[in-house]
Each structure stands twice: as structure tokens, then as C-alpha cells.
N, C-alpha and C. Protein backbone atom coordinates (compact mmCIF):
# COMPACT_ATOMS: atom_id res chain seq x y z
N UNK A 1 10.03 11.84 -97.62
CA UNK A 1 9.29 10.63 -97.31
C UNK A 1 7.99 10.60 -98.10
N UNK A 2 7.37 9.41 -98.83
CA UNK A 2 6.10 9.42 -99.54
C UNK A 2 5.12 8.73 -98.66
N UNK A 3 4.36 8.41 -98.69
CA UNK A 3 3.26 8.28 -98.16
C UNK A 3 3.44 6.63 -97.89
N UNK A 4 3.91 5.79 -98.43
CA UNK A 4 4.27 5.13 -97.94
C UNK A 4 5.39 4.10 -96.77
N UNK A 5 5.93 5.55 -96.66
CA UNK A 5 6.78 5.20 -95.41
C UNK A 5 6.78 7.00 -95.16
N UNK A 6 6.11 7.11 -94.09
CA UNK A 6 6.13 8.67 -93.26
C UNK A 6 7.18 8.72 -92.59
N UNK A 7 7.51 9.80 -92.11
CA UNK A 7 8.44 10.47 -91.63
C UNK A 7 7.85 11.23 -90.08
N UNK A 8 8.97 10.95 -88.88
CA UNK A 8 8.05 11.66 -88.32
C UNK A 8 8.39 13.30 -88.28
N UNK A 9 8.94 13.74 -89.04
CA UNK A 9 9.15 15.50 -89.61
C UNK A 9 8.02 15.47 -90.48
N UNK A 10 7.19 14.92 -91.00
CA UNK A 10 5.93 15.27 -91.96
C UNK A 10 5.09 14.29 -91.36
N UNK A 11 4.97 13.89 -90.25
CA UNK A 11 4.06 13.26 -89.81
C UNK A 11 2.97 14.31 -89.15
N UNK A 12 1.87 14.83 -90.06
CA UNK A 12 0.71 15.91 -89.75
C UNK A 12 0.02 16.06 -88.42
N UNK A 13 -0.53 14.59 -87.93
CA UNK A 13 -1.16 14.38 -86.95
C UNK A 13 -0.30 14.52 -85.70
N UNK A 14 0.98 14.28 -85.61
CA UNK A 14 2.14 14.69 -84.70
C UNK A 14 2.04 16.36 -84.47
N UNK A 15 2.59 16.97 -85.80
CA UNK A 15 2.87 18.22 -86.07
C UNK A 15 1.58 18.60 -85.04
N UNK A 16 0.63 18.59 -85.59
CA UNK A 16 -0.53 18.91 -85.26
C UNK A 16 -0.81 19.52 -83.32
N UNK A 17 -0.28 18.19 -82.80
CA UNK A 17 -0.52 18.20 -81.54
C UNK A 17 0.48 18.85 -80.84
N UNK A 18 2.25 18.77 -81.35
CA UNK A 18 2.66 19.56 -80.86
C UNK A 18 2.56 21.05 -81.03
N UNK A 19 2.02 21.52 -82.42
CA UNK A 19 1.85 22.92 -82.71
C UNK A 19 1.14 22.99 -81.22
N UNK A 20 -0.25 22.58 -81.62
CA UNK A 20 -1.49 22.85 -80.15
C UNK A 20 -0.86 22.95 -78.98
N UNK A 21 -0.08 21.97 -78.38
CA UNK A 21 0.64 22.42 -76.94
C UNK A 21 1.28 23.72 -76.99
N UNK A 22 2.49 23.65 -78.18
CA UNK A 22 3.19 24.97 -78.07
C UNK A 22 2.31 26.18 -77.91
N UNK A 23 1.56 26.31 -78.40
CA UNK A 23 0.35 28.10 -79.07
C UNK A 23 -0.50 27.62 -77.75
N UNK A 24 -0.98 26.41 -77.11
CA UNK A 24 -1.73 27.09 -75.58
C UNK A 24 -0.91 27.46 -74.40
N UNK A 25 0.20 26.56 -74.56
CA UNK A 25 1.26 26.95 -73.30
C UNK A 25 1.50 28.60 -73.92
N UNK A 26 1.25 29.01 -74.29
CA UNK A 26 2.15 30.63 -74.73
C UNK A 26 0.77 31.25 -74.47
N UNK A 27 -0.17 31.09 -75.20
CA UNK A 27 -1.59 31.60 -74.52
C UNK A 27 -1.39 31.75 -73.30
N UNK A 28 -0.95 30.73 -72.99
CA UNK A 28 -1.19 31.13 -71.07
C UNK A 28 -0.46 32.07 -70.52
N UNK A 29 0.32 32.93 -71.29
CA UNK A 29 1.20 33.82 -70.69
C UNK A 29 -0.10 35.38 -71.21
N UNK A 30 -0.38 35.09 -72.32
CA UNK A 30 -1.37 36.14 -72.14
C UNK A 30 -2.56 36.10 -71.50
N UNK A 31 -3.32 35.02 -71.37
CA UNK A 31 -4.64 35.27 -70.51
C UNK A 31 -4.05 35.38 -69.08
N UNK A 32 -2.64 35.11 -68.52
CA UNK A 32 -2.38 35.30 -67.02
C UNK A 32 -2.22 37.14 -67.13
N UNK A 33 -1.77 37.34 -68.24
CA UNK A 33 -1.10 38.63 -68.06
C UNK A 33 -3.19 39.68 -68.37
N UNK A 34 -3.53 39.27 -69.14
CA UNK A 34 -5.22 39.69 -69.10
C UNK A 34 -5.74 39.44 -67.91
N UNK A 35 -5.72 38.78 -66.81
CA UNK A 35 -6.56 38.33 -65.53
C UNK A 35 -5.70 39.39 -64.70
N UNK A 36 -4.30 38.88 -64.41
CA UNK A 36 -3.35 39.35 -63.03
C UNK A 36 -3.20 40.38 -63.44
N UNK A 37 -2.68 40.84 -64.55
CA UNK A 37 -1.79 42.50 -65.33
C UNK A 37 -0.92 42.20 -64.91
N UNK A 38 -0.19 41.23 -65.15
CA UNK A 38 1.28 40.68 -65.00
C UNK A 38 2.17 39.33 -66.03
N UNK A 39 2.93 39.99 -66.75
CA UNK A 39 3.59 39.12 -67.63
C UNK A 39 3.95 38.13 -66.58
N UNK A 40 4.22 36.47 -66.96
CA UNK A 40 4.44 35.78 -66.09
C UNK A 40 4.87 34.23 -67.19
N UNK A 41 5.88 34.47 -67.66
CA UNK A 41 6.70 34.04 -68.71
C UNK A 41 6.87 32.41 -68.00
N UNK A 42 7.06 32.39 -66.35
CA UNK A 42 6.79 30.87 -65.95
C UNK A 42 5.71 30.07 -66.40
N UNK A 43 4.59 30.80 -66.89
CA UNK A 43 3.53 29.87 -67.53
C UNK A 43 3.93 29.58 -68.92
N UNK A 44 4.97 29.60 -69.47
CA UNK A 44 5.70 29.03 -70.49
C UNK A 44 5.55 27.26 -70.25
N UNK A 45 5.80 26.95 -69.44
CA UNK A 45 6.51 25.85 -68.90
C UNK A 45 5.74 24.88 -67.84
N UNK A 46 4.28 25.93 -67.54
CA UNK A 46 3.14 25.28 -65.93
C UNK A 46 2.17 24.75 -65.92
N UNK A 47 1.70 23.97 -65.28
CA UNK A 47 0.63 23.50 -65.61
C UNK A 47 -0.49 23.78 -64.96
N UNK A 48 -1.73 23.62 -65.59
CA UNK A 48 -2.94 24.10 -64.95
C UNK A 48 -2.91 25.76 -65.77
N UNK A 49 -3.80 26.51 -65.34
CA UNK A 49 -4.25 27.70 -66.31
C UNK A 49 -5.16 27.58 -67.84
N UNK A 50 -5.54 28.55 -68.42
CA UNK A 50 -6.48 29.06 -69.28
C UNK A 50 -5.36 29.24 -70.63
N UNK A 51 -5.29 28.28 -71.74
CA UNK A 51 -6.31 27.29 -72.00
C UNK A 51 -5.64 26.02 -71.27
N UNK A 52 -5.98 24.66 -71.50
CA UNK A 52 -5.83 23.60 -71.43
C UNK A 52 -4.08 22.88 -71.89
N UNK A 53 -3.31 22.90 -71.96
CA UNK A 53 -2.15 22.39 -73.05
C UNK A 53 -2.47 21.01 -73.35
N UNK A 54 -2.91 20.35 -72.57
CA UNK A 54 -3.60 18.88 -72.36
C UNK A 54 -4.25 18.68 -73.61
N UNK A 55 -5.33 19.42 -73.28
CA UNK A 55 -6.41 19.42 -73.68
C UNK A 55 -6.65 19.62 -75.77
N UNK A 56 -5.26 20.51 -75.63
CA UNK A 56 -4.94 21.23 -77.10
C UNK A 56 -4.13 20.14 -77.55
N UNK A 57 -3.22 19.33 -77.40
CA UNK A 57 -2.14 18.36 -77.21
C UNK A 57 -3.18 17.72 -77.91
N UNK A 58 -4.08 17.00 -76.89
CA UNK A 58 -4.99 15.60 -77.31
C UNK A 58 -5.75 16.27 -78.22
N UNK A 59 -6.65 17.03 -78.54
CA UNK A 59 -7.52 17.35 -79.86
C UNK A 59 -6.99 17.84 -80.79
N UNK A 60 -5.55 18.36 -80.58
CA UNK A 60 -4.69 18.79 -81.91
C UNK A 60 -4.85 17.73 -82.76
N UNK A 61 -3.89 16.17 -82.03
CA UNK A 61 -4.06 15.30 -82.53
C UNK A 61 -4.76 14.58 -83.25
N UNK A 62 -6.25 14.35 -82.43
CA UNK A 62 -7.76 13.87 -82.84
C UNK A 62 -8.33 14.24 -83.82
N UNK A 63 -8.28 15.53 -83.68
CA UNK A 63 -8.52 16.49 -85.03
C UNK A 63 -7.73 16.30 -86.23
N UNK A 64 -6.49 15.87 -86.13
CA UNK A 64 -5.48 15.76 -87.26
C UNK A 64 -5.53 14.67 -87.73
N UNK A 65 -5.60 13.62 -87.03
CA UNK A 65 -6.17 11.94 -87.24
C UNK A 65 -7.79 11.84 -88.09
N UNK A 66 -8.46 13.06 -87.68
CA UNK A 66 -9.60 12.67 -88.38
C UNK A 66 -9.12 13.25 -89.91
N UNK A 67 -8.62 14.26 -90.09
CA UNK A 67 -8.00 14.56 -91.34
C UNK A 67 -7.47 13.52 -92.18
N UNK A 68 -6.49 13.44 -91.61
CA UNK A 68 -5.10 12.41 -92.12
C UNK A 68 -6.08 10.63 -92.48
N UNK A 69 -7.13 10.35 -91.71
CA UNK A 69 -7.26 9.02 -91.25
C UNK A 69 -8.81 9.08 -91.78
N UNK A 70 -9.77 10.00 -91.71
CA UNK A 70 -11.29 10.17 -91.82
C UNK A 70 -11.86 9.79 -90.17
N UNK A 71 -12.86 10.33 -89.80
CA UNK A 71 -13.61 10.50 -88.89
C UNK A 71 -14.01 8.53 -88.58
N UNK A 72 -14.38 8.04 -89.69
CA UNK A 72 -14.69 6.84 -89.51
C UNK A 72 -13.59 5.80 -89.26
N UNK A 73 -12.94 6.10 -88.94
CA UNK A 73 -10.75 5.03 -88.79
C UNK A 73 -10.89 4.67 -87.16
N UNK A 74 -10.35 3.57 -87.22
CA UNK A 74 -10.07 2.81 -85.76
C UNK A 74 -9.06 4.06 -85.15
N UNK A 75 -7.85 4.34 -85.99
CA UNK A 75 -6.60 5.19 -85.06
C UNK A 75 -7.99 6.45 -84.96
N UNK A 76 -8.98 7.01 -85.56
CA UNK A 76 -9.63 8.31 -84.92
C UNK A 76 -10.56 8.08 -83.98
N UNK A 77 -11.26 6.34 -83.55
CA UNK A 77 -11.97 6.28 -82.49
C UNK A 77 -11.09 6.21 -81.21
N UNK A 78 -9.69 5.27 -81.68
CA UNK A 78 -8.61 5.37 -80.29
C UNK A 78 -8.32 6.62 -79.99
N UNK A 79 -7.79 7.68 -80.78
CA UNK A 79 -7.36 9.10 -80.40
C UNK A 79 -8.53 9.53 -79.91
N UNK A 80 -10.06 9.61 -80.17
CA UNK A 80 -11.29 10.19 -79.75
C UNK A 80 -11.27 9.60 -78.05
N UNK A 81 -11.10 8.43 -78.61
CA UNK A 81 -11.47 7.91 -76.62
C UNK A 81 -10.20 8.18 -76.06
N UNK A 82 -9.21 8.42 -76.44
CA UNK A 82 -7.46 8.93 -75.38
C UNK A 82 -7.57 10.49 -74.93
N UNK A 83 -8.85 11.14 -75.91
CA UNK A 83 -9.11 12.41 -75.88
C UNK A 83 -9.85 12.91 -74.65
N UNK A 84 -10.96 12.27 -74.11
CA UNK A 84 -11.94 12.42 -73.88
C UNK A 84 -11.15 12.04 -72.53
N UNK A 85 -10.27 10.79 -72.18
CA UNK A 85 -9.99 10.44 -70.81
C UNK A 85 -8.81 11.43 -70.45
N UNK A 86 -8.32 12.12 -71.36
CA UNK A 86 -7.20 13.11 -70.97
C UNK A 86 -8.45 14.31 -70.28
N UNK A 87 -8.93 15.11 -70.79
CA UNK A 87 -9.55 16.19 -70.92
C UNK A 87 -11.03 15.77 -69.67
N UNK A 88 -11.49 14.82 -69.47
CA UNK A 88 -11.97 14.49 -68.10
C UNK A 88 -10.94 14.22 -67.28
N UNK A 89 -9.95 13.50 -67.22
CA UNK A 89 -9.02 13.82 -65.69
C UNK A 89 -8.39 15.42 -65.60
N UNK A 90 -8.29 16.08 -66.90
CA UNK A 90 -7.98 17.53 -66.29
C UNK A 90 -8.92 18.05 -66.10
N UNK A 91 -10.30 18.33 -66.10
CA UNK A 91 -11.08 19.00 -65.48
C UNK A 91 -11.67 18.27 -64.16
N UNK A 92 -11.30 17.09 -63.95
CA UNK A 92 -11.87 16.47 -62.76
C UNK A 92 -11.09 15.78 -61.61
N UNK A 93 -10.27 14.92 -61.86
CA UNK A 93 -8.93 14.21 -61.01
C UNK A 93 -8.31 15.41 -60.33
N UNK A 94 -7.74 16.11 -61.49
CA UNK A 94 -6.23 16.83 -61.23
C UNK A 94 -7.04 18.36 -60.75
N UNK A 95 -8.31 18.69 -60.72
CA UNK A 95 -8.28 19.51 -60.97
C UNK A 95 -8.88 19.69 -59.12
N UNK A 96 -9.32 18.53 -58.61
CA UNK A 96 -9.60 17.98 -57.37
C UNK A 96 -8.53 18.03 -56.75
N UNK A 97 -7.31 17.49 -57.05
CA UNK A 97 -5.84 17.18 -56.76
C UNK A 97 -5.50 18.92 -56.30
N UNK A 98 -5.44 19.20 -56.88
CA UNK A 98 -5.18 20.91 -56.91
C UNK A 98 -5.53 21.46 -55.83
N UNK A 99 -7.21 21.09 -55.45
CA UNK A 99 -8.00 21.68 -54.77
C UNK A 99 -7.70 21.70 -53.08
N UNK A 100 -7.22 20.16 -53.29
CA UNK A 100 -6.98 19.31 -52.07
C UNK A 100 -5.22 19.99 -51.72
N UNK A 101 -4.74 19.90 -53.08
CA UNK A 101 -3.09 20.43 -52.22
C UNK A 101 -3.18 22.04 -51.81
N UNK A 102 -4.13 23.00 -51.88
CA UNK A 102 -4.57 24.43 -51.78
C UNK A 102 -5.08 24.46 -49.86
N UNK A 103 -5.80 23.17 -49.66
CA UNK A 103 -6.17 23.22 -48.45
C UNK A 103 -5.28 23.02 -47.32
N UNK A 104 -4.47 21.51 -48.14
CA UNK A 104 -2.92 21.11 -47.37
C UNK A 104 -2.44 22.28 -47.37
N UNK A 105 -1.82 23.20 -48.23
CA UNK A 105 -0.70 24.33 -47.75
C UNK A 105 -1.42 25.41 -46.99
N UNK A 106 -3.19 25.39 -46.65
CA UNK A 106 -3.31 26.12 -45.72
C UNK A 106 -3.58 25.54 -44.30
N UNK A 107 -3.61 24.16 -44.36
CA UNK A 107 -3.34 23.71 -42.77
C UNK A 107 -1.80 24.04 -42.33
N UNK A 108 -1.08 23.26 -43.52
CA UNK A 108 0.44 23.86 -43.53
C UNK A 108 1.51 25.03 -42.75
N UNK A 109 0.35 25.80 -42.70
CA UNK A 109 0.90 27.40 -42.64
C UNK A 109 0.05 27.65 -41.65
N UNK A 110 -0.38 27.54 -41.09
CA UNK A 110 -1.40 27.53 -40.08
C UNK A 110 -0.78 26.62 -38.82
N UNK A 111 0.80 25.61 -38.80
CA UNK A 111 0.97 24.94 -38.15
C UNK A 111 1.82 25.62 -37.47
N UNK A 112 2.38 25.46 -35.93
CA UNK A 112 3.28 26.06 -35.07
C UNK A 112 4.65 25.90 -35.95
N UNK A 113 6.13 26.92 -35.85
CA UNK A 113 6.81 26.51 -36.47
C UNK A 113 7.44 25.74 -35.78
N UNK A 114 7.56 24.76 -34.56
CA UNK A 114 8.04 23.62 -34.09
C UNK A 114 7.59 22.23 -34.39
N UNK A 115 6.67 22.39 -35.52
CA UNK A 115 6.20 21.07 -35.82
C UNK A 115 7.01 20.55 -37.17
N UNK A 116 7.20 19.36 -37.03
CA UNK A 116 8.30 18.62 -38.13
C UNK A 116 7.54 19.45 -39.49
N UNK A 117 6.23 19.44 -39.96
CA UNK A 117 5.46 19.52 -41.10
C UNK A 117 5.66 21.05 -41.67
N UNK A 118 6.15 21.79 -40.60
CA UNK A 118 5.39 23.26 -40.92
C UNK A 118 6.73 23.76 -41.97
N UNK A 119 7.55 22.96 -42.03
CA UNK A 119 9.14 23.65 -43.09
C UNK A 119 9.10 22.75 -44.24
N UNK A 120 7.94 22.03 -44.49
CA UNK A 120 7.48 21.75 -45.97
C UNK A 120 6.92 22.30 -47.00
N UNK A 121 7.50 22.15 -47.99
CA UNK A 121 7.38 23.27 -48.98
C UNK A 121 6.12 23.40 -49.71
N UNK A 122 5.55 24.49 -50.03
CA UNK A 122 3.81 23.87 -50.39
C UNK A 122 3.82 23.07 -51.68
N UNK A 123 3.02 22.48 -51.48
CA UNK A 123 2.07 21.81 -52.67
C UNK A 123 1.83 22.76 -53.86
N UNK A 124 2.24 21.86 -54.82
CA UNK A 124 1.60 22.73 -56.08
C UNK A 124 0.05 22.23 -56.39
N UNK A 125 -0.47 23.91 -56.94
CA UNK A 125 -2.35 23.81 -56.36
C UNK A 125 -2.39 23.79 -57.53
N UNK A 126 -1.63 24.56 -58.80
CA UNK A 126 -2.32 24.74 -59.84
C UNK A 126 -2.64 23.60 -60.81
N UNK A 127 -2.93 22.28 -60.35
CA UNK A 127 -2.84 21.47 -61.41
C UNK A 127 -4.25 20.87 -62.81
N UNK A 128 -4.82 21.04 -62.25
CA UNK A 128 -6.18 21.03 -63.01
C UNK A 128 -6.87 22.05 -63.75
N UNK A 129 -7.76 21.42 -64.14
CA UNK A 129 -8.39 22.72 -64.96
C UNK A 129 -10.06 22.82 -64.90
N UNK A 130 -10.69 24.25 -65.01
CA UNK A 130 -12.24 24.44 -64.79
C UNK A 130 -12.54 23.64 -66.27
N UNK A 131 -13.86 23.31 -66.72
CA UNK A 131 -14.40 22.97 -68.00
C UNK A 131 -14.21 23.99 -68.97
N UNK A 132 -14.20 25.30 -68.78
CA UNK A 132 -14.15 26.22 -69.57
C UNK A 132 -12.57 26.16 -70.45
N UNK A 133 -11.71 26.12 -69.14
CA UNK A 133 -10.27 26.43 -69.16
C UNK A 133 -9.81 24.62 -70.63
N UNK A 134 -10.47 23.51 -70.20
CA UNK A 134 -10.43 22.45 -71.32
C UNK A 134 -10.99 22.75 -72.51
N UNK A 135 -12.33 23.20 -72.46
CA UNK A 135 -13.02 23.56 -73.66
C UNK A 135 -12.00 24.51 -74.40
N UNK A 136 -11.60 25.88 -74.01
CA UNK A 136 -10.96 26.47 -74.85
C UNK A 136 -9.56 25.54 -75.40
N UNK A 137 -8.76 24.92 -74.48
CA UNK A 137 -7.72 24.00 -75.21
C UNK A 137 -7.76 22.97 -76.56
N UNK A 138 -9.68 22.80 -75.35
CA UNK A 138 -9.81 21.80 -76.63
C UNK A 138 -10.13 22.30 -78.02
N UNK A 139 -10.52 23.65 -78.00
CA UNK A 139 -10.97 24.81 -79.37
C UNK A 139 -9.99 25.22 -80.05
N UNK A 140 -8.63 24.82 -79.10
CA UNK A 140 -7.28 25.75 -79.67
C UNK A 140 -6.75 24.52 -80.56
N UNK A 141 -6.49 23.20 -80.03
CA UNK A 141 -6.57 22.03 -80.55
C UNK A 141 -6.80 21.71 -82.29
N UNK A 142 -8.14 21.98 -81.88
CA UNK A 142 -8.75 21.64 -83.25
C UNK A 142 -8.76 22.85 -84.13
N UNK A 143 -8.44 23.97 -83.84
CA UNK A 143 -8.06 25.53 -84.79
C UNK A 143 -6.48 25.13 -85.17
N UNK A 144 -5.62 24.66 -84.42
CA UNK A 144 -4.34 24.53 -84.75
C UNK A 144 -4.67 23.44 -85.91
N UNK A 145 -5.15 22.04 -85.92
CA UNK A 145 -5.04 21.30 -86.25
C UNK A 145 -5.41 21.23 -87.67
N UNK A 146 -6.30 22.55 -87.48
CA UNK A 146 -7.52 22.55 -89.04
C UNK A 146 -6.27 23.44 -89.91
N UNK A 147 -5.52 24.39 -89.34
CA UNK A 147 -4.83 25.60 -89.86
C UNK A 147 -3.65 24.07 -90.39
N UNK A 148 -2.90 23.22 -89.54
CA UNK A 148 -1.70 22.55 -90.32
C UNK A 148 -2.17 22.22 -90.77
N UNK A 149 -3.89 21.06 -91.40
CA UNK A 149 -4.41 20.37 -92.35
C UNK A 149 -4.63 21.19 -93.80
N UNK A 150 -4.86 22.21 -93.29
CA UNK A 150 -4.69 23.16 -94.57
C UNK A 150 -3.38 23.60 -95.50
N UNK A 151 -2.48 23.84 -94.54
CA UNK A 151 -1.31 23.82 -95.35
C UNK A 151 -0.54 22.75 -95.36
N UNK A 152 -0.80 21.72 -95.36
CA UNK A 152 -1.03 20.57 -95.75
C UNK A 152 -1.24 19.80 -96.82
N UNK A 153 -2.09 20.81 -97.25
CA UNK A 153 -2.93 19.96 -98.54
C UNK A 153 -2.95 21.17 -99.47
């Protein structure tokens, strides 16, 4: 494909974002296994944890758009602002959401087992993320993104 009709197999700014998801979702199997001392190969696939996948996803992109497009391009102010509302609802919405389903599964369990509620299955807590846990996604993001712009060009 030339540059005038892309491809999405050489489409950079794509590449870009999925590299970033793939390399933080796999991160997360080592910083779980650095915190717990336990390989835990389900964080292949989970959401919430250290780094962000979100977070790497959307700035892979942003980052690759500013490449591909220049910093000054309408598609890099849309990806900048799609960036910014991803990466604030995971450190803030979802990460609340989380907080709130952590409390549900301990009223949960705390209920007599004759009550209709108490044989519901818990809530998944892990869904959000601390600022730190985005920031690094968002660092992994834009390291992935700079590494395909390079071989790239």
C-alpha cells in the first residue's frame, strides 16, 4: 500500500496502539508477579492493575498520530482529547466503580446464608486504576509508539 491509500497492516498509528495494549497487558503479569511473588498469567487478559492497558492503547495511538499526522493536526487534537477522557475515567469512574463493588462483596459476605443476595457471585473490584498505575500506561504508550515510529522511518 503507498501512502496514498493505507493499509490497515501498515497503518502505524493502529500498529502503535495495539503494540501498547499488548506489552502493558503482559507487564501486568510481571509487576503482579513483583508485588504478590506469584505468576498470575490471568492478568494476560484483566483489567485494572499496574500499568494501565487503557491508558497505553490511547497514548500509543496519540503518540503515533502526532508522528504520522504532526502535533499540530485536527486527527492529533481528537486522539489528544479521546486520550485524556479515557485515562480520567480509568483513574476516576472505574476506579470508584471498583471501590464501590469491594464494599458490595463485603456486605455480601457478611449476609446470613438464607438471604436471596448472599449466593451472588462477587463483584469484580479490580476495575480502575490509581494515577500512578495510568501514568505508567500512559509512559508505556508513548515508549511503544516512539520505538514503531522509529522503525518506521
Amino acid at each position: 500500500a503507498d501512502a496514498m491509500n493505507p493499509s490497515v497492516m501498515t497503518n502505524q498509528p493502529l500498529q502503535s496502539a495495539i503494540l501498547s495494549f499488548v506489552v502493558a497487558q503482559t507487564l501486568k503479569v510481571f509487576t503482579t508477579w513483583y508485588i504478590d511473588h506469584k505468576w498470575d498469567f490471568s492478568r494476560l487478559v484483566g483489567s485494572g492493575g499496574m500499568p494501565s492497558s487503557h491508558s497505553a492503547l490511547v497514548m500509543g495511538l496519540t503518540t503515533a498520530v502526532g508522528y504520522a499526522n504532526g502535533t499540530g493536526s485536527v486527527v492529533f487534537a481528537i486522539s489528544i482529547v479521546f486520550s485524556v477522557i479515557v485515562m480520567y475515567d480509568a483513574s476516576g469512574v472505574r476506579q470508584h466503580a471498583g471501590k464501590q463493588a469491594n464494599v458490595l462483596n463485603q456486605i455480601i459476605s457478611e449476609l446470613p446464608p438464607e438471604h436471596p443476595v448472599s449466593e451472588v457471585r462477587p463483584l469484580k473490584d479490580a476495575l480502575g486504576h490509581t494515577p500512578v498505575q495510568v501514568f505508567a500506561g500512559a509512559c508505556t504508550g508513548m515508549i511503544v509508539a516512539t520505538f514503531v515510529a522509529i522503525s518506521f522511518y
